[in-house]
N, C-alpha and C. Protein backbone atom coordinates (compact mmCIF):
# COMPACT_ATOMS: atom_id res chain seq x y z
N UNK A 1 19.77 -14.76 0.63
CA UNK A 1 20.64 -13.82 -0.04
C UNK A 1 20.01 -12.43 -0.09
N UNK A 2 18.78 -12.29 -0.49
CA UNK A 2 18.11 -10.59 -0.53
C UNK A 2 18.29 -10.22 0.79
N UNK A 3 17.94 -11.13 1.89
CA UNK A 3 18.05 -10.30 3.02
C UNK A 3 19.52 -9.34 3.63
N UNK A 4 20.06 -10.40 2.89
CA UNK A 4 21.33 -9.81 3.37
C UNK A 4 22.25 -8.67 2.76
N UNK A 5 22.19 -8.86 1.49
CA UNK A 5 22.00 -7.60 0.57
C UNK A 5 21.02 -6.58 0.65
N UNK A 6 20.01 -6.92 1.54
CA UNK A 6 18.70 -5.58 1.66
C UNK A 6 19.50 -5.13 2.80
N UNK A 7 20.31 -5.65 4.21
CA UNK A 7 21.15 -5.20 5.24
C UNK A 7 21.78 -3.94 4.36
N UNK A 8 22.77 -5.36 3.79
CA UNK A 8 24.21 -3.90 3.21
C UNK A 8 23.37 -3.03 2.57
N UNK A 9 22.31 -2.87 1.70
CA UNK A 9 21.95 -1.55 1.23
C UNK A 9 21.62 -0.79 2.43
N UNK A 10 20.81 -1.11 3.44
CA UNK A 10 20.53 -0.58 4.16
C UNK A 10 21.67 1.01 5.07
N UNK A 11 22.71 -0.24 5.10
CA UNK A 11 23.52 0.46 6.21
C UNK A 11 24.33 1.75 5.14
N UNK A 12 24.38 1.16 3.58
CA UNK A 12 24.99 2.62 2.90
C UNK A 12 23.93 2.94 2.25
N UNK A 13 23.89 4.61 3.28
CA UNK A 13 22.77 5.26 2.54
C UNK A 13 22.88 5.38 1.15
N UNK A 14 23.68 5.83 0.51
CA UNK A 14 24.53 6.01 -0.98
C UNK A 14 23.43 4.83 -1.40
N UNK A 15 23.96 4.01 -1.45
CA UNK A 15 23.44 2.58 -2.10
C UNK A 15 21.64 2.24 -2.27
N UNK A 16 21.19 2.17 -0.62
CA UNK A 16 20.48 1.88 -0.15
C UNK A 16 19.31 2.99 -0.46
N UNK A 17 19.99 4.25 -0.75
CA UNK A 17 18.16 4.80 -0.91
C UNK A 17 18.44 5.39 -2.17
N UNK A 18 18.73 5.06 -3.31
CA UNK A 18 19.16 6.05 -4.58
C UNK A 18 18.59 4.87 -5.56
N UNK A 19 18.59 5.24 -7.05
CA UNK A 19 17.95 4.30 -7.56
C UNK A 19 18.47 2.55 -8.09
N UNK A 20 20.12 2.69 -7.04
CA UNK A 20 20.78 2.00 -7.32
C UNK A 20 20.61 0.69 -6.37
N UNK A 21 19.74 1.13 -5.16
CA UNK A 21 19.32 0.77 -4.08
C UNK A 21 17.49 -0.41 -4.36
N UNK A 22 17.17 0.93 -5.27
CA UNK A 22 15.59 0.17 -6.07
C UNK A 22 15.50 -0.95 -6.85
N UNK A 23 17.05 -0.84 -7.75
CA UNK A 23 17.12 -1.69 -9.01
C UNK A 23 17.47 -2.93 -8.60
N UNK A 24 18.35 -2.53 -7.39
CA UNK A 24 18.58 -4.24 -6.64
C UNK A 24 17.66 -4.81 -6.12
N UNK A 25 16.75 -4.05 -5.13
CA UNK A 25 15.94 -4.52 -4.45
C UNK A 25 14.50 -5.53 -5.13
N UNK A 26 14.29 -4.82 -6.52
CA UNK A 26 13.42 -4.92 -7.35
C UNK A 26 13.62 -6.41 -7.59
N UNK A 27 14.54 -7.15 -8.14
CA UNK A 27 15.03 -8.17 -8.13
C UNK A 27 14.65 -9.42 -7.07
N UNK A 28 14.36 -9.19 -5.81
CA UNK A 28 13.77 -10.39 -5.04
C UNK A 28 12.31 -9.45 -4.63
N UNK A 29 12.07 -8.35 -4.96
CA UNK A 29 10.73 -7.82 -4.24
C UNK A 29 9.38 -8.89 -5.26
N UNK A 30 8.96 -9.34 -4.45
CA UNK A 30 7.64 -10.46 -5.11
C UNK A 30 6.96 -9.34 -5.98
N UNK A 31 5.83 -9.98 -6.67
CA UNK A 31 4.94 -9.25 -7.63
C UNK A 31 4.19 -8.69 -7.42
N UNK A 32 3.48 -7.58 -7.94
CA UNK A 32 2.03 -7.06 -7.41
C UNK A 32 1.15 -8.17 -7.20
N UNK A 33 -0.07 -7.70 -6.25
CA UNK A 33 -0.66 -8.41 -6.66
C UNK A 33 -2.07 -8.66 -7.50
N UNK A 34 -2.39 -10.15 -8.28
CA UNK A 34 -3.33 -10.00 -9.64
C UNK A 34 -4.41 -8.85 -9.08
N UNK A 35 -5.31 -8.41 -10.02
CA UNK A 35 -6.56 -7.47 -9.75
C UNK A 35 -7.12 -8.54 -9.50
N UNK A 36 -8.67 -8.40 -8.33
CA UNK A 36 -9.49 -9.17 -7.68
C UNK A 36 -8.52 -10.44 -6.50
N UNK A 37 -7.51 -10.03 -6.44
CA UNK A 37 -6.97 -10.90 -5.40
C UNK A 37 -7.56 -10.93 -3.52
N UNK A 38 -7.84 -9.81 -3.48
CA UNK A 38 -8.91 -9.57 -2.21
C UNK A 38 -10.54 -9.47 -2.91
N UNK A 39 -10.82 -10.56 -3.78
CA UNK A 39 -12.45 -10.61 -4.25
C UNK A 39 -13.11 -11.45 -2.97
N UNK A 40 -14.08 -11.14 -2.78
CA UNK A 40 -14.89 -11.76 -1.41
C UNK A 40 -14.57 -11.23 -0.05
N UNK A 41 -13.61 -10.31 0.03
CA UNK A 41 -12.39 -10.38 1.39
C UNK A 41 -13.27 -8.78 1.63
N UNK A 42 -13.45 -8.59 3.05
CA UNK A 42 -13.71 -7.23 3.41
C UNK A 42 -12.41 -6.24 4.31
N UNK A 43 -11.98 -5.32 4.21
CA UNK A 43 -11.13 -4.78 5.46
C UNK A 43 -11.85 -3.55 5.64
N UNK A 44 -11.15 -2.83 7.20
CA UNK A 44 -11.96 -2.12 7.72
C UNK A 44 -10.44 -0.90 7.94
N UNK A 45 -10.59 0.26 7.56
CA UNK A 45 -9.35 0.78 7.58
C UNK A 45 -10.18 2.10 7.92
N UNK A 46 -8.92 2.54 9.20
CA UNK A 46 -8.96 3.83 9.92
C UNK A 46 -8.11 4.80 9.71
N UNK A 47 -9.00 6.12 9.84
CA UNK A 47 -7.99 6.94 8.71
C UNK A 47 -7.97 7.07 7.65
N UNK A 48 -8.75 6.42 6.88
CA UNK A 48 -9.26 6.46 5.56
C UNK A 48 -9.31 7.50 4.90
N UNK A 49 -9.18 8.93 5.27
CA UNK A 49 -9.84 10.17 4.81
C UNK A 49 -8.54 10.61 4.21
N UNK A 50 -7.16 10.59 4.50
CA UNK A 50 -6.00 11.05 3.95
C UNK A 50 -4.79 10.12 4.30
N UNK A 51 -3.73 10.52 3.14
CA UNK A 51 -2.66 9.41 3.92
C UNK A 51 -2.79 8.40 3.53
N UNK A 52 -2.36 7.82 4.40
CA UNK A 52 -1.65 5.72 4.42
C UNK A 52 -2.75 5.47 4.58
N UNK A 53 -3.90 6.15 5.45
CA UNK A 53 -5.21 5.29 5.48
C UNK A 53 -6.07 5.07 4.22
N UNK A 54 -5.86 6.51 3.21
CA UNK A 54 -6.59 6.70 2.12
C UNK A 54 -5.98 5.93 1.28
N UNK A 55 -4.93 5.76 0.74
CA UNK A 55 -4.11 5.12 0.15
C UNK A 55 -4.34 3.52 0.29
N UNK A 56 -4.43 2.80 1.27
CA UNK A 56 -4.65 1.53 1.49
C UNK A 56 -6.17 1.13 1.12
N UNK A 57 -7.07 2.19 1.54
CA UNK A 57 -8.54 1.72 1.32
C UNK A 57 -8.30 1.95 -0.30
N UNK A 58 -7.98 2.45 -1.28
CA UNK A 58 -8.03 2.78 -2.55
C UNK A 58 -7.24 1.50 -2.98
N UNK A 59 -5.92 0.71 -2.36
CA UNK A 59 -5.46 -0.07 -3.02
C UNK A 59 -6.07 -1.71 -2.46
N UNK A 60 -6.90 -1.57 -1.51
CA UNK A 60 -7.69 -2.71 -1.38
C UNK A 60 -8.87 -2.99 -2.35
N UNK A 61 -9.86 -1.51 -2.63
CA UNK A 61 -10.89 -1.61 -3.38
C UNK A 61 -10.63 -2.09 -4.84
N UNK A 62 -9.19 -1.38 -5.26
CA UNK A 62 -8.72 -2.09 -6.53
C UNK A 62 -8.26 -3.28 -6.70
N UNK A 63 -7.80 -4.51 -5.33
CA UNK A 63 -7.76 -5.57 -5.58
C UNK A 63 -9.36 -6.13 -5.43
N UNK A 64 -10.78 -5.60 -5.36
CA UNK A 64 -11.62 -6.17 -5.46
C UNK A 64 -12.02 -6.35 -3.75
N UNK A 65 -11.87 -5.82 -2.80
CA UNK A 65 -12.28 -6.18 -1.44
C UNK A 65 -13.35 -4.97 -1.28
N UNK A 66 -14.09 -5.38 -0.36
CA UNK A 66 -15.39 -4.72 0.31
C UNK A 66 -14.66 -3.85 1.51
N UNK A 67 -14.21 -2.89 1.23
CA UNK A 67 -13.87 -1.33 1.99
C UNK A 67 -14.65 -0.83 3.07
N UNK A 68 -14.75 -1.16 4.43
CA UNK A 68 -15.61 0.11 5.23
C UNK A 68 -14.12 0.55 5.77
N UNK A 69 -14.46 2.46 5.40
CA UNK A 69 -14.38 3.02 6.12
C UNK A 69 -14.52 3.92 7.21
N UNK A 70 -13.19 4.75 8.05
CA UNK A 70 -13.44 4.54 9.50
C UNK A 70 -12.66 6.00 9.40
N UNK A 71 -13.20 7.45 9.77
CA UNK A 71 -13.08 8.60 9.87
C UNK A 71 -13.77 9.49 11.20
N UNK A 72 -12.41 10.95 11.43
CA UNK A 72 -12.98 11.33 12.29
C UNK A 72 -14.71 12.67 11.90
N UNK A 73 -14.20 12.86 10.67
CA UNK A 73 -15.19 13.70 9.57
C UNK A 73 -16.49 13.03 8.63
N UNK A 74 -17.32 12.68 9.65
CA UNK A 74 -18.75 12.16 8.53
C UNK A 74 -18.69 12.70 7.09
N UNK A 75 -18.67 13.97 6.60
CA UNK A 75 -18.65 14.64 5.38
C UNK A 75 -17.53 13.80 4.83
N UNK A 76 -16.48 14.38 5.28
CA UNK A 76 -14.86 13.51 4.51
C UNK A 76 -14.45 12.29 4.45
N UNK A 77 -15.52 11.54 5.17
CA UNK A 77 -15.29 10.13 5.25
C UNK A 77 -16.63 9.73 4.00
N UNK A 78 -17.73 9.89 3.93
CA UNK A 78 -18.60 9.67 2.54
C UNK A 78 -17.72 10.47 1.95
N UNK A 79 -17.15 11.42 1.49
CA UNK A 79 -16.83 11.98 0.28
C UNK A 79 -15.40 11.06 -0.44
N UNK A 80 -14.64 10.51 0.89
CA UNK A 80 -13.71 9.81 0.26
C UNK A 80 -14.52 8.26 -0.36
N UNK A 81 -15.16 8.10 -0.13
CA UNK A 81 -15.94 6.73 -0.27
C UNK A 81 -16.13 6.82 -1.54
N UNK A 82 -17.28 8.02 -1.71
CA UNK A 82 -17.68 8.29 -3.49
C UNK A 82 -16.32 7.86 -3.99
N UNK A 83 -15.26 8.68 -3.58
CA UNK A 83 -14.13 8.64 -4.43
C UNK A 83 -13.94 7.58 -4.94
N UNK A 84 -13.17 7.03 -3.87
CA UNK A 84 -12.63 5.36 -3.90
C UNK A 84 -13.71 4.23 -4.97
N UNK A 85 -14.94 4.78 -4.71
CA UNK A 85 -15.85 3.70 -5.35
C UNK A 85 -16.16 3.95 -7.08
């Protein structure tokens, strides 16, 4: 059933991207997940320095995973690290 209702939102933009679109979707979207759910787990993420790359290494370290990252800027790649850590 979500899938098919995630279609029809899809195809009306109206629906599909407004908050009328969220409130449905919210409804079969699974749960976050617990803190330490990546405990023991390492990933290796490129791009790390800004963006989807920075963003993902920050939301891995907060489920508890061992972070290397992978930049074209030595300086900006330790400086995001401090961050993240």
């Amino acid at each position: 059933l979500g899938a098919a209702v995630d279609t029809v939102l899809d195809r009306s933009v109206i629906l599909g991207y407004t908050n009328v679109g969220s409130r449905l979707r919210r409804l079969w979207w699974p749960a976050d997940a617990p803190p330490n759910a990546m405990a023991g787990k390492r990933g290796v993420v490129t791009g790390a320095t800004a963006g989807i790359g920075l963003a993902m290494a920050e939301s891995f370290a907060r489920l508890g995973a061992t972070v290397h990252l992978l930049g074209r800027d030595d300086a900006k790649t330790r400086r995001c690290a401090g961050e993240i850590r």
